[in-house]
N, C-alpha and C. Protein backbone atom coordinates (compact mmCIF):
# COMPACT_ATOMS: atom_id res chain seq x y z
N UNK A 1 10.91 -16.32 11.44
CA UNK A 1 10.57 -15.17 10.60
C UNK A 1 11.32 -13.96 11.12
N UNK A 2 12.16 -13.36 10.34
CA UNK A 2 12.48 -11.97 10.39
C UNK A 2 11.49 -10.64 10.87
N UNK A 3 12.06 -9.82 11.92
CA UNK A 3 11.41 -8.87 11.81
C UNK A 3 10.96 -7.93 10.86
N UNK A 4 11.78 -7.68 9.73
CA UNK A 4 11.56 -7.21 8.25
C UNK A 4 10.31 -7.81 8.01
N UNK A 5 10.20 -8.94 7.93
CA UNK A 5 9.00 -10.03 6.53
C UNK A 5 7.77 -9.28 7.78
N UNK A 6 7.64 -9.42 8.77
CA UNK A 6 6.92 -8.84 9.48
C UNK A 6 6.20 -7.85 9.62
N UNK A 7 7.22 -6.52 9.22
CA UNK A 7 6.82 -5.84 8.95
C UNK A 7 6.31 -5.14 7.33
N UNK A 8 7.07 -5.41 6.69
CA UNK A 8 6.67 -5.77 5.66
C UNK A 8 5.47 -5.88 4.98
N UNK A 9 4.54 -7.23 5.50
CA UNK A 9 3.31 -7.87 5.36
C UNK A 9 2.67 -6.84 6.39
N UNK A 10 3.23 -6.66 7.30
CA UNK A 10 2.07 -5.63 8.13
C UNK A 10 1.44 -4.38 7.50
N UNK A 11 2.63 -3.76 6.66
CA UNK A 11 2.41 -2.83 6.31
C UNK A 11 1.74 -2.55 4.72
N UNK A 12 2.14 -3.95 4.06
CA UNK A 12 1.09 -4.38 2.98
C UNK A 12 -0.32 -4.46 3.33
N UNK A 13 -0.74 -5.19 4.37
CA UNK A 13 -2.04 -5.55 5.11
C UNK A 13 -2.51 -3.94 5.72
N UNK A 14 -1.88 -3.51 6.38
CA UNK A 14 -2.67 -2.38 6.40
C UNK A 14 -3.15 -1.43 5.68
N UNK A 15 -1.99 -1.16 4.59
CA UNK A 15 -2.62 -0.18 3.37
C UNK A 15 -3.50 -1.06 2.39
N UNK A 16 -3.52 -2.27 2.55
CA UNK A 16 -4.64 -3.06 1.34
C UNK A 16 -3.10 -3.60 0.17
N UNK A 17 -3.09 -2.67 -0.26
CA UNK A 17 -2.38 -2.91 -1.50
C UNK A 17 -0.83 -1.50 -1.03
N UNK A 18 0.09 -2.15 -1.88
CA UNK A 18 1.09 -1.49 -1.58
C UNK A 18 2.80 -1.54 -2.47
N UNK A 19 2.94 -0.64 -2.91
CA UNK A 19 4.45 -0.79 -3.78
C UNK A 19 5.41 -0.78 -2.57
N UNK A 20 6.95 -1.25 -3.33
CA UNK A 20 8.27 -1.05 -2.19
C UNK A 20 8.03 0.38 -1.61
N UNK A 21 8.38 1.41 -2.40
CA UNK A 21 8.14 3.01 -1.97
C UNK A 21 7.01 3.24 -0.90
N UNK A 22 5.90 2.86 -0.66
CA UNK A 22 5.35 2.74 -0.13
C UNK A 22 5.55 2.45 1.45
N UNK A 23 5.88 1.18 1.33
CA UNK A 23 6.38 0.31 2.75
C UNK A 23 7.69 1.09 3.21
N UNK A 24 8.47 1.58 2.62
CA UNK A 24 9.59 1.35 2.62
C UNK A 24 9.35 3.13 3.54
N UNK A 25 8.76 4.01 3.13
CA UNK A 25 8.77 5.24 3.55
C UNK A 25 7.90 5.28 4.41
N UNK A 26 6.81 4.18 5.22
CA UNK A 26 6.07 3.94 6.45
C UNK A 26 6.75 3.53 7.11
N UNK A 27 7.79 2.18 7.19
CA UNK A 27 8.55 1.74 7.92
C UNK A 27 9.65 3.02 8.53
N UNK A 28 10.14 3.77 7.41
CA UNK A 28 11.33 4.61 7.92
C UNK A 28 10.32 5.54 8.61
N UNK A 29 9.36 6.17 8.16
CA UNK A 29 8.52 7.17 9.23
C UNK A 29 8.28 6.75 10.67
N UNK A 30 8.68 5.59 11.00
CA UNK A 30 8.63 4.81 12.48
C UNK A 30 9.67 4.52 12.84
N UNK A 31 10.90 5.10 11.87
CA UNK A 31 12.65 4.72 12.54
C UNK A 31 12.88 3.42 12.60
N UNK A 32 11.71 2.69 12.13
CA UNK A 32 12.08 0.68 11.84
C UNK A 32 13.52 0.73 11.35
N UNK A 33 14.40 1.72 10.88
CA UNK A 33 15.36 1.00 10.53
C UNK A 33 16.52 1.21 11.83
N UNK A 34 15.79 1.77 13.12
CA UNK A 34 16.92 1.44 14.32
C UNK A 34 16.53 0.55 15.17
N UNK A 35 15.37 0.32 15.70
CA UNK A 35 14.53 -0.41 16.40
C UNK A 35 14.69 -2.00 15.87
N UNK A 36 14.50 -2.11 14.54
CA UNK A 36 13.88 -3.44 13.76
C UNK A 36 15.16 -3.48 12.86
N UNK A 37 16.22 -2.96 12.73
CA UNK A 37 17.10 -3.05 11.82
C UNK A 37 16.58 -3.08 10.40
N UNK A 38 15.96 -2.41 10.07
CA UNK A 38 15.21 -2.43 8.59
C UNK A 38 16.11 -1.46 7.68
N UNK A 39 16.42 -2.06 6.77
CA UNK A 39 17.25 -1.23 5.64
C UNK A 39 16.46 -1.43 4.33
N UNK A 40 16.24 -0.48 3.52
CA UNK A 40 15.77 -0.46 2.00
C UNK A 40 15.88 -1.57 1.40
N UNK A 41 16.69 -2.11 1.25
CA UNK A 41 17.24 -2.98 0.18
C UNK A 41 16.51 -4.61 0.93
N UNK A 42 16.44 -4.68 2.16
CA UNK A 42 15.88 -5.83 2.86
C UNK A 42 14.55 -5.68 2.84
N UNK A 43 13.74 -4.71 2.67
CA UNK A 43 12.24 -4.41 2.40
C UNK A 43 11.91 -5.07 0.74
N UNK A 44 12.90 -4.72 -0.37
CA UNK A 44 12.21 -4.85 -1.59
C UNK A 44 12.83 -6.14 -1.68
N UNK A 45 13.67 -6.98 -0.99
CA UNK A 45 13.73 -7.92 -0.76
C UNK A 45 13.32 -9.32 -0.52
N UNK A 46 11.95 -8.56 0.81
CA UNK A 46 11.58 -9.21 1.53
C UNK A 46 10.21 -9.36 0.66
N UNK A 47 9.79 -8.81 0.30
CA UNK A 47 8.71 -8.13 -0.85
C UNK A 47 8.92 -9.40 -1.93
N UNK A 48 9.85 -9.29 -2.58
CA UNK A 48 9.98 -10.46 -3.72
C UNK A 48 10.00 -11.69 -3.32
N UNK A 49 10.65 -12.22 -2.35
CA UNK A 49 10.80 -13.49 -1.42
C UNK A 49 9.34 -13.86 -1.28
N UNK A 50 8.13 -13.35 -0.68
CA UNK A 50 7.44 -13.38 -0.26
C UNK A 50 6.22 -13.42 -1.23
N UNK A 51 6.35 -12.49 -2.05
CA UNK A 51 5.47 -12.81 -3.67
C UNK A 51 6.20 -14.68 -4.12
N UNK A 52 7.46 -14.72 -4.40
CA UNK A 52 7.43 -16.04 -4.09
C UNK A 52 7.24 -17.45 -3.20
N UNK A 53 6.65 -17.03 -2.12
CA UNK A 53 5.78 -17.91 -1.37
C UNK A 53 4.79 -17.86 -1.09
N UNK A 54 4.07 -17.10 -2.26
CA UNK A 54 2.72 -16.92 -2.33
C UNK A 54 1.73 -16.39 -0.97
N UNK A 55 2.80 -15.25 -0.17
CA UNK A 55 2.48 -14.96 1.02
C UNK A 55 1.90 -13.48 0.61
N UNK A 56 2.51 -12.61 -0.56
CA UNK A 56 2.24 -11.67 -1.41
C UNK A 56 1.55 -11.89 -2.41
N UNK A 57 0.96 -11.38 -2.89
CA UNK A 57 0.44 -11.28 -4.61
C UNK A 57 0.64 -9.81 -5.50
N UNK A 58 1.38 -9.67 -6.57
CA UNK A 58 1.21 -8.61 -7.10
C UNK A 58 0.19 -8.44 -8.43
N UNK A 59 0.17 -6.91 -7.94
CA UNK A 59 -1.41 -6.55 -8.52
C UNK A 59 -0.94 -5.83 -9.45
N UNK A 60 -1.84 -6.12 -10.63
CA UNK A 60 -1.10 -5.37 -12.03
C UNK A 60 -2.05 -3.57 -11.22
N UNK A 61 -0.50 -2.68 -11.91
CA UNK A 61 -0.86 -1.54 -11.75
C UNK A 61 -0.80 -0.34 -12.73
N UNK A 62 -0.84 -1.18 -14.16
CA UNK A 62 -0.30 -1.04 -15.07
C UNK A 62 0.62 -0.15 -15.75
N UNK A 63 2.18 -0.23 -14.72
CA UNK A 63 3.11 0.36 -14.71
C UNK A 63 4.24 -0.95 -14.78
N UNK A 64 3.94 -1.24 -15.62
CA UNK A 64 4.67 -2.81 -15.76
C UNK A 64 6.38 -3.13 -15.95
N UNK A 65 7.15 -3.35 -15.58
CA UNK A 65 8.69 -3.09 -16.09
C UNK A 65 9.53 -2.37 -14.61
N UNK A 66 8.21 -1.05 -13.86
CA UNK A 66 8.97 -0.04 -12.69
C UNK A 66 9.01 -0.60 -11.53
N UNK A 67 10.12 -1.04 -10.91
CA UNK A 67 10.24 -1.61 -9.60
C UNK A 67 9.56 -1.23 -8.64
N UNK A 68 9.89 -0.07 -8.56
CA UNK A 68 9.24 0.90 -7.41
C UNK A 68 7.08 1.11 -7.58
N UNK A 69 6.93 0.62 -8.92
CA UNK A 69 5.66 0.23 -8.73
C UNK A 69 5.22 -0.87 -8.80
N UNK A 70 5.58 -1.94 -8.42
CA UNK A 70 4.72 -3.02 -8.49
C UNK A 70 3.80 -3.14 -7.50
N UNK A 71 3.10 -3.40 -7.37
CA UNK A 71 2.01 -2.79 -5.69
C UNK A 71 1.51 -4.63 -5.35
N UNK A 72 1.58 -4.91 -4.63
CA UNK A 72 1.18 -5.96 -3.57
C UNK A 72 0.29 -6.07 -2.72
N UNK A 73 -0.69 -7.29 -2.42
CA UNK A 73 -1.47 -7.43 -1.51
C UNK A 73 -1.72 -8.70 -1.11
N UNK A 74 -1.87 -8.66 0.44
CA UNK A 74 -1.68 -10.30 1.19
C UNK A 74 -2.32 -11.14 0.64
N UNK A 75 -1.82 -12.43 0.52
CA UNK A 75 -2.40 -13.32 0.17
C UNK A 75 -3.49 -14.11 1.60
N UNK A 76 -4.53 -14.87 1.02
CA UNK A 76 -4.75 -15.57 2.33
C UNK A 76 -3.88 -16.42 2.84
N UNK A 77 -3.12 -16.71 2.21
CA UNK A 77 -1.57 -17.78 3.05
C UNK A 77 -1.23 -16.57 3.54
N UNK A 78 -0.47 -15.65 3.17
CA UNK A 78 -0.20 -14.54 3.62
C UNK A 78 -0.87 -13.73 4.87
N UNK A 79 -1.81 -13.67 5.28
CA UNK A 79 -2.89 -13.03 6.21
C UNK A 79 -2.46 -14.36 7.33
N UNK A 80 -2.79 -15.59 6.86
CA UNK A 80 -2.49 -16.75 8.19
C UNK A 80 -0.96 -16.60 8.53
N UNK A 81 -0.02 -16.80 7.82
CA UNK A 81 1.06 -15.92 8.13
C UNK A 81 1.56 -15.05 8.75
N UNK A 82 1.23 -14.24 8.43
CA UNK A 82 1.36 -12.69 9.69
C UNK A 82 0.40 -12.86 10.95
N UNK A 83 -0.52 -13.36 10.73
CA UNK A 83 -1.29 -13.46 12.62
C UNK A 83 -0.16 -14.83 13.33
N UNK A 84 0.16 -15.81 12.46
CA UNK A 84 0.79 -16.99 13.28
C UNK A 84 2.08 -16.30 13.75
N UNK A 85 2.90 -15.30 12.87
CA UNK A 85 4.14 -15.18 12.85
C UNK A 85 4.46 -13.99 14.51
N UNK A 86 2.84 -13.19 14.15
CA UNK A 86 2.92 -12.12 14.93
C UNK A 86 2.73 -12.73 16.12
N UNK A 87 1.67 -13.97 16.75
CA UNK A 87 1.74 -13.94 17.74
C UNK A 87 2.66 -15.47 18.42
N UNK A 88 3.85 -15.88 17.26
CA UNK A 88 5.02 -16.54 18.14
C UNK A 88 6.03 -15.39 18.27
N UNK A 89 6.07 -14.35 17.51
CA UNK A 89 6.73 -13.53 18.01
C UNK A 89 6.63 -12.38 19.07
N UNK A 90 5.10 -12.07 19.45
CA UNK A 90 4.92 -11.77 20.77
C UNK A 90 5.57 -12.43 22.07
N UNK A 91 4.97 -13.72 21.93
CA UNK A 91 4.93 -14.93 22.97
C UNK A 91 5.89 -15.09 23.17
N UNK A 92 7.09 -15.66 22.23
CA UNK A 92 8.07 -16.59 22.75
C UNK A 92 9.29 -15.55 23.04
N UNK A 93 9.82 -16.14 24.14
CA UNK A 93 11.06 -15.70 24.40
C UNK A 93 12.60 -15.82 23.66
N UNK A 94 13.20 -14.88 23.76
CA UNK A 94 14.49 -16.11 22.95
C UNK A 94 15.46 -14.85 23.47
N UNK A 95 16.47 -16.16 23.52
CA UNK A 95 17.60 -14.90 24.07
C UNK A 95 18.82 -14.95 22.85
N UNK A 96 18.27 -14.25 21.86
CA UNK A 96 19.74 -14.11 20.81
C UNK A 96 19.47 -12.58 20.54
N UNK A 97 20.42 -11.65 19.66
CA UNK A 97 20.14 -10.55 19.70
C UNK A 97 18.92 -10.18 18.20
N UNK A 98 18.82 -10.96 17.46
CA UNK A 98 18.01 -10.93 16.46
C UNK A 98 15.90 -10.35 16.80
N UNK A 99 16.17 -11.27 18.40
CA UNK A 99 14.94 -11.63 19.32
C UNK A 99 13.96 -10.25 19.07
N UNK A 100 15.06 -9.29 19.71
CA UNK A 100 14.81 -8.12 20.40
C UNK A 100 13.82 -7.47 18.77
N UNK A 101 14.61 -7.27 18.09
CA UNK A 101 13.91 -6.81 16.50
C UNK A 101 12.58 -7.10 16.00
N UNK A 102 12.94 -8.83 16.07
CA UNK A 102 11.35 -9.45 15.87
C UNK A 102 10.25 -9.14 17.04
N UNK A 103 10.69 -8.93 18.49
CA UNK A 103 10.02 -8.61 19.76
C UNK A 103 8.88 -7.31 19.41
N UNK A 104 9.95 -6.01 18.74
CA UNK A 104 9.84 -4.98 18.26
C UNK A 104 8.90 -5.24 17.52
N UNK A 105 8.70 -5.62 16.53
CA UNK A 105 7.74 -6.01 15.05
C UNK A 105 7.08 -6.34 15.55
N UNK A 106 6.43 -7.11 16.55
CA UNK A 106 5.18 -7.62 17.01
C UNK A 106 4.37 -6.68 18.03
N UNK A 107 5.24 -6.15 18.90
CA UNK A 107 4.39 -5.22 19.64
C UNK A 107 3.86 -3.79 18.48
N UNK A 108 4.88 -3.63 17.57
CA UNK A 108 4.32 -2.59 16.99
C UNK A 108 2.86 -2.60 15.89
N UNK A 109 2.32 -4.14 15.94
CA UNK A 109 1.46 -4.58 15.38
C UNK A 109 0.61 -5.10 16.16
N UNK A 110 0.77 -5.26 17.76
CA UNK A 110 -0.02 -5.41 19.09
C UNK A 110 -1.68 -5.31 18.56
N UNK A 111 -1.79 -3.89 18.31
CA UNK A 111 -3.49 -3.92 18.15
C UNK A 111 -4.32 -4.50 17.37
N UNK A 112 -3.49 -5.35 16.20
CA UNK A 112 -4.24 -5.95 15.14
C UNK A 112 -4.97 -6.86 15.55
N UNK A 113 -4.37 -7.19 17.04
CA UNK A 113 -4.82 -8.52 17.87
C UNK A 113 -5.84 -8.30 18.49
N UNK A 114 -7.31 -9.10 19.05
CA UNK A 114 -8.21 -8.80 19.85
C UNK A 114 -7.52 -8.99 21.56
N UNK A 115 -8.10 -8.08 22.22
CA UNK A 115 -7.96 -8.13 23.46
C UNK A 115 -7.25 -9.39 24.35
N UNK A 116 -7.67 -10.43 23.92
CA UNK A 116 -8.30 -11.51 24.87
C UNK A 116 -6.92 -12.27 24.01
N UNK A 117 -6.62 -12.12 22.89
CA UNK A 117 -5.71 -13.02 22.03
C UNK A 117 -4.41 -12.30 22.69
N UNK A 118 -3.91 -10.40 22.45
CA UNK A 118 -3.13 -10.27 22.85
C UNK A 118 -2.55 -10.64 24.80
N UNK A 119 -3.62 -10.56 25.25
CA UNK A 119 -3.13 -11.11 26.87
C UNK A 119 -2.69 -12.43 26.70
N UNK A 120 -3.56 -13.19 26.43
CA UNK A 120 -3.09 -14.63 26.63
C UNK A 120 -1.89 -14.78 25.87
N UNK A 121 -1.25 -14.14 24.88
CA UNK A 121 0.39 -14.37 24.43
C UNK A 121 1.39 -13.64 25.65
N UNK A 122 0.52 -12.64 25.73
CA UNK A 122 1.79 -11.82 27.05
C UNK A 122 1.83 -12.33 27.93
N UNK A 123 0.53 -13.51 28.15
CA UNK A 123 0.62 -13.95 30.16
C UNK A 123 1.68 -15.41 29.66
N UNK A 124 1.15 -16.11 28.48
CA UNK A 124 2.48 -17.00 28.42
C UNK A 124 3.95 -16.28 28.14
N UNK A 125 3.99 -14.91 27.49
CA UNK A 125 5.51 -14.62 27.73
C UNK A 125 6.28 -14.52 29.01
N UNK A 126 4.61 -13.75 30.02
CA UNK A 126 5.59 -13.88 31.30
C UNK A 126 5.49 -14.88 31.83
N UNK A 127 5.49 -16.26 31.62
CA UNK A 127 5.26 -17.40 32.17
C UNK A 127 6.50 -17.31 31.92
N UNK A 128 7.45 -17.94 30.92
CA UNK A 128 8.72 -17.65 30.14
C UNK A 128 9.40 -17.32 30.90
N UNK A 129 9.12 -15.70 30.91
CA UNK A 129 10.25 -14.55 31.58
C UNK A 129 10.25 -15.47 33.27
N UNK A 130 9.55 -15.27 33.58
CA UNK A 130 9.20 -15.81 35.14
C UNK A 130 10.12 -17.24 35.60
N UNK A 131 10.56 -18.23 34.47
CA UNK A 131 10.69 -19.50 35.00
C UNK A 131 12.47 -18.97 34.25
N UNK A 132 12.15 -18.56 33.57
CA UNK A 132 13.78 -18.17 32.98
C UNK A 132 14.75 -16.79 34.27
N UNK A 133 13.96 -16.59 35.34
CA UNK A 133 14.53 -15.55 36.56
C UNK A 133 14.65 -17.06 37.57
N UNK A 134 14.23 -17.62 37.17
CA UNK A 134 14.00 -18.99 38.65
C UNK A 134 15.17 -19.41 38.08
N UNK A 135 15.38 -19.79 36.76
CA UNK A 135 17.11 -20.37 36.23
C UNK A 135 17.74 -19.68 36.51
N UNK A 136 17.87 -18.27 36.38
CA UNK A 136 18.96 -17.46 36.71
C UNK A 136 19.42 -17.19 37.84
N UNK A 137 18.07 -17.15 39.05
CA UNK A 137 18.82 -17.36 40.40
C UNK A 137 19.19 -18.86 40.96
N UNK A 138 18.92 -19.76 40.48
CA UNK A 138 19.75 -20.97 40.60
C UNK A 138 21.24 -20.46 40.34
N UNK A 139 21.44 -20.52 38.59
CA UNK A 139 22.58 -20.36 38.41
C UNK A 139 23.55 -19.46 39.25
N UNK A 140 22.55 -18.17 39.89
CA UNK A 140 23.47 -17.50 40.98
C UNK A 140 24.26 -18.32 41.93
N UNK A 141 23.20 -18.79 42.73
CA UNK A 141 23.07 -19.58 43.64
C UNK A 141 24.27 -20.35 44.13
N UNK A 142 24.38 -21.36 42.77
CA UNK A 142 24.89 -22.65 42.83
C UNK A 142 26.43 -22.89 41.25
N UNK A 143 26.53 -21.60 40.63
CA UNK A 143 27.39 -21.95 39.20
C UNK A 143 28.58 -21.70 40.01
N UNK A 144 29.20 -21.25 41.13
CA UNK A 144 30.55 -21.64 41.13
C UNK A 144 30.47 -23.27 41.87
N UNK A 145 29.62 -23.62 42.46
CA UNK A 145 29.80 -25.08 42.82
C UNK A 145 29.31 -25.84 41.20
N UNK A 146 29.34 -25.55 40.21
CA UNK A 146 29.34 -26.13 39.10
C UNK A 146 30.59 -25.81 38.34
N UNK A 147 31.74 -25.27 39.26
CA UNK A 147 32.82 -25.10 38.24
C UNK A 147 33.14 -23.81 37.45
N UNK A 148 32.21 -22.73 37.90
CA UNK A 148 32.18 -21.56 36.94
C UNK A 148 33.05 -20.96 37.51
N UNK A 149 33.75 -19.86 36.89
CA UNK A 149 34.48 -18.93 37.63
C UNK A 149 33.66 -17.61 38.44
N UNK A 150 34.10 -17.22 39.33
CA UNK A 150 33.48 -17.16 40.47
C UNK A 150 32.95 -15.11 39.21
N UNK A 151 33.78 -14.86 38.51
CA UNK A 151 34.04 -13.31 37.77
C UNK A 151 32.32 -14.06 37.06
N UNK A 152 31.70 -14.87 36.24
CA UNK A 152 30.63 -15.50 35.69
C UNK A 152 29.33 -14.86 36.23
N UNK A 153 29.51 -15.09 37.47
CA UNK A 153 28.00 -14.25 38.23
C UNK A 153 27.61 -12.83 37.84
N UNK A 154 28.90 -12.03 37.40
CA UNK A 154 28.60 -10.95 36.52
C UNK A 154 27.43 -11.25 35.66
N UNK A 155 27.60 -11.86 34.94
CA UNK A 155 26.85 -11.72 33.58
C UNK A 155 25.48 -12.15 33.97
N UNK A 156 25.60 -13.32 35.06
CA UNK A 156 24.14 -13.99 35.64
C UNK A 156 23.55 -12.48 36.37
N UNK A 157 24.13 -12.07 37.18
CA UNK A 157 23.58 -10.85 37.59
C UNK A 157 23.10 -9.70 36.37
N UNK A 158 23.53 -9.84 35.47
CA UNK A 158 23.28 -8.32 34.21
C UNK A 158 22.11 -9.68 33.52
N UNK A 159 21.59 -10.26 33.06
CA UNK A 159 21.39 -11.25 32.33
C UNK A 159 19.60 -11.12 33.53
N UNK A 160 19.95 -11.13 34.44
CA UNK A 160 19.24 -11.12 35.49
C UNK A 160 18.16 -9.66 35.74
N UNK A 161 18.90 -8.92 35.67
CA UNK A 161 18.01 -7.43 35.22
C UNK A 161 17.61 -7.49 34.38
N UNK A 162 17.86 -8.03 33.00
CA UNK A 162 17.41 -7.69 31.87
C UNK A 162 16.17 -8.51 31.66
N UNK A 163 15.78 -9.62 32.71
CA UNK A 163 14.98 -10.44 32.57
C UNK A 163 13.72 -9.53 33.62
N UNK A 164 14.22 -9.15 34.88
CA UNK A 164 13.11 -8.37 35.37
C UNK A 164 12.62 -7.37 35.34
N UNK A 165 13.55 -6.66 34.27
CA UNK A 165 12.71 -5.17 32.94
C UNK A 165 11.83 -5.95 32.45
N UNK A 166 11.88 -7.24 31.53
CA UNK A 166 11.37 -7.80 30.59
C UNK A 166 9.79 -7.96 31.45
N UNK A 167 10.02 -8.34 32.72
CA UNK A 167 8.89 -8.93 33.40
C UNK A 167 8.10 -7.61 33.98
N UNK A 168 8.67 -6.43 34.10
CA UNK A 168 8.15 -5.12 34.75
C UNK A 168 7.33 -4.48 33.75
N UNK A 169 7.57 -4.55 32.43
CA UNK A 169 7.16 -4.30 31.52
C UNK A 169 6.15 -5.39 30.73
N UNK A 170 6.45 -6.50 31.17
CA UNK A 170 5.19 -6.84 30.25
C UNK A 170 4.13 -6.84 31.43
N UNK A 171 4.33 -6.68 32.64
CA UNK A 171 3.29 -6.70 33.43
C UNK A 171 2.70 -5.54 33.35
N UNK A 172 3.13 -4.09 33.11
CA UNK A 172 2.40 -3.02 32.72
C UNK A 172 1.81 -2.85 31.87
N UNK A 173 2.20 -3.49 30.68
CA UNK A 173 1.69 -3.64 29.12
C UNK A 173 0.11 -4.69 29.55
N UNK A 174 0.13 -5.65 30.36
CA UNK A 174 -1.04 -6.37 30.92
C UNK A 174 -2.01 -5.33 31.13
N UNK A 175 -1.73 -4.89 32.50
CA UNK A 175 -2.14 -4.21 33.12
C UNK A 175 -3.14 -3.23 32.32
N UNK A 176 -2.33 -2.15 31.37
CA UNK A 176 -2.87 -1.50 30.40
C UNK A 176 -3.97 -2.13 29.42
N UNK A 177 -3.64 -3.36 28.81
CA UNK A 177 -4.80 -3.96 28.03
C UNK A 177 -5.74 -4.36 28.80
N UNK A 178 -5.42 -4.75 30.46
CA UNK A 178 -6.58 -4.89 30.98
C UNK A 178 -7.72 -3.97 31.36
N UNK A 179 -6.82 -3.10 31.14
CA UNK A 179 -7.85 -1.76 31.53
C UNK A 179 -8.23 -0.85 30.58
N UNK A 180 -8.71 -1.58 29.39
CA UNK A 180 -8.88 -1.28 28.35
C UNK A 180 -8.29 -0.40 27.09
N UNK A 181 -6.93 0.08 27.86
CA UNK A 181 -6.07 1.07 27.22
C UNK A 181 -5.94 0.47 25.20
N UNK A 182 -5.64 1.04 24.61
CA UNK A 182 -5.23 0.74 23.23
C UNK A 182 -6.67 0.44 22.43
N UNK A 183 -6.66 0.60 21.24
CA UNK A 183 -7.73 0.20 20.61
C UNK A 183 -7.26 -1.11 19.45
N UNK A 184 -7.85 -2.04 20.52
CA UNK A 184 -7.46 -3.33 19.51
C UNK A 184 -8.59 -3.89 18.13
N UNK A 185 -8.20 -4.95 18.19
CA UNK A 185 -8.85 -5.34 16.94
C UNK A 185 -10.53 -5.77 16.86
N UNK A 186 -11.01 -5.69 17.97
CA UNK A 186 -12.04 -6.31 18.65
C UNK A 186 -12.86 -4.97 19.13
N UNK A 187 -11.95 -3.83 19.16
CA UNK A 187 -12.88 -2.52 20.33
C UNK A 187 -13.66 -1.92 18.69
N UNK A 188 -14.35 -1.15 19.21
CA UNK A 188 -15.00 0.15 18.07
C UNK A 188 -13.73 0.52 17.69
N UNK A 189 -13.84 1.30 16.63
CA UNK A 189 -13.00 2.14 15.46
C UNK A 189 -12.51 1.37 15.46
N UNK A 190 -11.04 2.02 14.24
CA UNK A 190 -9.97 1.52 13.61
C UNK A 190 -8.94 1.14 14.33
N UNK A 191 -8.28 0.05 14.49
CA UNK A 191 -7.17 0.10 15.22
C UNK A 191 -6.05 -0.02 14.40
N UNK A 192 -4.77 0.41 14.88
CA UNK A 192 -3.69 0.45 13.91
C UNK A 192 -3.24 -0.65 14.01
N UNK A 193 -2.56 -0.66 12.36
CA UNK A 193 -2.19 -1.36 11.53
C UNK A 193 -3.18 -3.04 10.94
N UNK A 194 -4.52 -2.30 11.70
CA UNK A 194 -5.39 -3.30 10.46
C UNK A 194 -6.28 -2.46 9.31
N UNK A 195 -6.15 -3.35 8.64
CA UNK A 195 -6.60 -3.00 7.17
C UNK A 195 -7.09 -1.54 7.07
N UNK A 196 -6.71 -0.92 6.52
CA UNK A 196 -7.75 0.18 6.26
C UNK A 196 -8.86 0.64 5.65
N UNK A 197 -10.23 0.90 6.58
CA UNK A 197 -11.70 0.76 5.80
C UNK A 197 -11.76 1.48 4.44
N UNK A 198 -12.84 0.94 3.99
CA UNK A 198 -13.23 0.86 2.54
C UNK A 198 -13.52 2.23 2.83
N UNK A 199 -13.11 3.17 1.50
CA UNK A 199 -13.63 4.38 1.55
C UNK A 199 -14.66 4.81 0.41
């Protein structure tokens, strides 16, 4: 799943119901389009794709024919969707540059999660991060006796930081939910980006 469809549905799910214009001017109010690579045209996109997998539903608003109004709201495929999507994209690691976007989309939807759900995805990410620094100092170790060129350890070394930011940071991000910081989905009040109460 794309970080777009992600956000997307997040931002359908939180307002209840929701047109492109809508999403499209919440997402940019959060700069999603530098962080998450989100562009206009991939939002009303992602929007139609998604009404066709019955992950959306559109709601007559009886402005029938105007793009910019058709208004949308999650489906229950849709709702199982975004919690499955959100928390393999917490959890799992991946090293392509796409990662980082979808990484983005999930933490920025962090609180929808109860307490106890968001740790246990972060303690398996740093399980991940943790065994993927044990490969990398092997590969230090031992890749020119595998034939590498000796200039290679560069990248194992940069490749190598970027893994123990990854791990410095999700251990603070722990840390913080352990100590009750954020208002998740489970504490009193509202937490962001779930649904918004009935008024």
């Amino acid at each position: 799943m794309s970080a777009v469809r992600l956000l997307v549905l997040g931002v359908v799910r939180m307002h209840g119901r929701a047109h492109g214009y809508v999403v499209r001017r919440e997402l940019l109010s959060w700069s999603a389009d530098t962080w998450a690579n989100v562009q206009p045209g991939s939002i009303y996109h992602a929007l139609k794709k998604m009404n066709s997998e019955n992950l959306l539903a559109r709601v007559d608003t009886g402005d029938e024919g105007r793009p910019d109004k058709v208004t949308y709201e999650l489906t229950a495929d849709g709702e199982r969707y975004f919690d499955q999507q959100l928390a393999k994209m917490l959890a799992e690691v991946r090293r392509d540059p796409s990662a980082n976007y979808a990484f983005a989309a999930a933490v920025a939807f962090l609180p929808t999660l109860t307490r106890d759900r968001a740790i246990s995805l972060l303690e398996y990410r740093l399980t991940q991060l943790t065994g993927g620094l044990a490969n990398l100092d092997v590969a230090l170790d031992h890749g020119t006796d595998w034939g590498q060129p000796q200039h290679v350890s560069a990248l194992y070394r940069l490749w190598r930081a970027h893994v123990e930011t990854d791990i410095g940071w999700t251990e603070d991000l722990l840390s913080r939910l352990r100590a009750g910081e954020y208002v998740m989905a489970d504490d009193a009040g509202h937490s962001f980006g779930s649904p918004d109460p009935p008024k």
